[in-house]
C-alpha atoms as a PDB file:
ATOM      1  CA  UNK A   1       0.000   0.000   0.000  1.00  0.00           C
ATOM      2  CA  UNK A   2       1.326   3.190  -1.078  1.00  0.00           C
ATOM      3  CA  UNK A   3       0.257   6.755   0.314  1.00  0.00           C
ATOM      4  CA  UNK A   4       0.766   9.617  -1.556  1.00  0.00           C
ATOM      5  CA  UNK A   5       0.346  13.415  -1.136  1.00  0.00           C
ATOM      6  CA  UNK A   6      -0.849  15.267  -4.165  1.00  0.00           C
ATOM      7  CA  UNK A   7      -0.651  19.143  -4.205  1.00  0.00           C
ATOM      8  CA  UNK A   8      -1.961  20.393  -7.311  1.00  0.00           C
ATOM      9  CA  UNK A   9      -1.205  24.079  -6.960  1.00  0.00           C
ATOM     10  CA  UNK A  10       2.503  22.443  -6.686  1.00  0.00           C
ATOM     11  CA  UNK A  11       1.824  20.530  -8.967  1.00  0.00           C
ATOM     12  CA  UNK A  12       3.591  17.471  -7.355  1.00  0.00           C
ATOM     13  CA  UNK A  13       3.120  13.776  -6.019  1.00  0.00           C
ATOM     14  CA  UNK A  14       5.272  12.361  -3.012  1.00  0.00           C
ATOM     15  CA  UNK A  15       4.625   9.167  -1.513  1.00  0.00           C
ATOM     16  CA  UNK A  16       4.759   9.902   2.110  1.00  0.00           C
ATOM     17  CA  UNK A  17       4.442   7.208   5.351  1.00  0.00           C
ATOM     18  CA  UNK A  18       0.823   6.301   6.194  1.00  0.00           C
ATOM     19  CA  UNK A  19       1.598   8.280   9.597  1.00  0.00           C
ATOM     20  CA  UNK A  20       1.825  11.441   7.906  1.00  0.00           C
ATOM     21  CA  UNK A  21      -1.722  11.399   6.403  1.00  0.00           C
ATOM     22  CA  UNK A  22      -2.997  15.337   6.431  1.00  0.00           C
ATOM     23  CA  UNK A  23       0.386  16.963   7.243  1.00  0.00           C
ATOM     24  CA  UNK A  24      -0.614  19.653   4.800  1.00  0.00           C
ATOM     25  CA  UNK A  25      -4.294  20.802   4.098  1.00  0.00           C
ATOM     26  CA  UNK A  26      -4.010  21.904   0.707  1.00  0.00           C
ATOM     27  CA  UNK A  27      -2.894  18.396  -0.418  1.00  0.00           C
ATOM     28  CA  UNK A  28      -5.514  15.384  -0.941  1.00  0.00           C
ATOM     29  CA  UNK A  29      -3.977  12.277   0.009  1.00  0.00           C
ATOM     30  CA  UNK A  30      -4.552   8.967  -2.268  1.00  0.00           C
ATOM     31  CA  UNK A  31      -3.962   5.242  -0.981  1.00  0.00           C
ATOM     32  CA  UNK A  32      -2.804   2.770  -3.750  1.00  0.00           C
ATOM     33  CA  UNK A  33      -1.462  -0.727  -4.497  1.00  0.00           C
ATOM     34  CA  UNK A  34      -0.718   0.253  -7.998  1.00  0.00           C
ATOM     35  CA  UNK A  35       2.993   1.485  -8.638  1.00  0.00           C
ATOM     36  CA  UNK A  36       2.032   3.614 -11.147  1.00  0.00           C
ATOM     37  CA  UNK A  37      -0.927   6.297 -10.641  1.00  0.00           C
ATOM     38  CA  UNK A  38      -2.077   9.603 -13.466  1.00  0.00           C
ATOM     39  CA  UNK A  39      -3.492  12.598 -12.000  1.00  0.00           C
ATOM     40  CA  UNK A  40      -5.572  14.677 -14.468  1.00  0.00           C
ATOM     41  CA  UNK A  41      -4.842  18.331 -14.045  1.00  0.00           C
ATOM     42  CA  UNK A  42      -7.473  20.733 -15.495  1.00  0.00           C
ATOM     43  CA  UNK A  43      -6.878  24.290 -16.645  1.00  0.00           C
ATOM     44  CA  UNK A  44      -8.448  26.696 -19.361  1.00  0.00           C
ATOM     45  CA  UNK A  45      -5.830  28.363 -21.557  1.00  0.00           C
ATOM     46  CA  UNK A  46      -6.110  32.361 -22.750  1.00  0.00           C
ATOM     47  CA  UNK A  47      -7.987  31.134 -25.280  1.00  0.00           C
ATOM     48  CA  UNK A  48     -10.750  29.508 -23.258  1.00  0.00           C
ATOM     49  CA  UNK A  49      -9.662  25.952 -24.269  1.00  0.00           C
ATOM     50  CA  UNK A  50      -9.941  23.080 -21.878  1.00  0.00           C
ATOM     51  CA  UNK A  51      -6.622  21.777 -21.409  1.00  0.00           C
ATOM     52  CA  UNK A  52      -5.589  18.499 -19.188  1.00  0.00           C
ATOM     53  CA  UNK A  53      -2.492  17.616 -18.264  1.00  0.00           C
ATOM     54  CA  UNK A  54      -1.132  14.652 -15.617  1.00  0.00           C
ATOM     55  CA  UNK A  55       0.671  14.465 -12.964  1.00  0.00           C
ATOM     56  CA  UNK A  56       2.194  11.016 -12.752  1.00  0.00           C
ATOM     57  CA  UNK A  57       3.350   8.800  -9.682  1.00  0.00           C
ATOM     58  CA  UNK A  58       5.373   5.455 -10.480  1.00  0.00           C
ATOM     59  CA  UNK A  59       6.960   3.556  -7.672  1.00  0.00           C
ATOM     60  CA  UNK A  60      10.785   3.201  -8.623  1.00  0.00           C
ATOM     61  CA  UNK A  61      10.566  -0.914  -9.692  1.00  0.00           C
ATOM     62  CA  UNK A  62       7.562  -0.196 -11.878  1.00  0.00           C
ATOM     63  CA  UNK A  63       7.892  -1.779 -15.075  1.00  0.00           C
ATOM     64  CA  UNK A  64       6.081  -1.162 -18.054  1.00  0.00           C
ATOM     65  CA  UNK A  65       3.803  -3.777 -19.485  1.00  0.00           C
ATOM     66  CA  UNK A  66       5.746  -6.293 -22.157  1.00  0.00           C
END
């Protein structure tokens, strides 16, 4: 099980111990048993556009799939 802090203002994912759960307020905090997690990001551009971006978490022996 993995815990991780995501601060989107920041724009950044940690994976933090399970004792630090709400450390910071601004962050949401995610538990996972995947080793690789996307974030959607949403923002609207000076044009109006809807644009979505990801922040990504992988655990450092993900592997891809073969």
């Amino acid at each position: 099980m993995h815990l991780l802090e995501v601060d989107p203002a920041a724009k950044t994912v940690i994976e933090i111990p399970m004792d630090q759960c709400d450390r910071n307020p601004g962050c949401k905090y995610f538990k996972t048993e995947s080793k690789r997690v996307k974030f959607p990001i949403f923002s609207v551009d000076e044009h109006y556009e809807l644009r979505i971006n990801y922040l990504v978490w992988q655990h450092p022996d993900w592997q891809p799939p073969a």
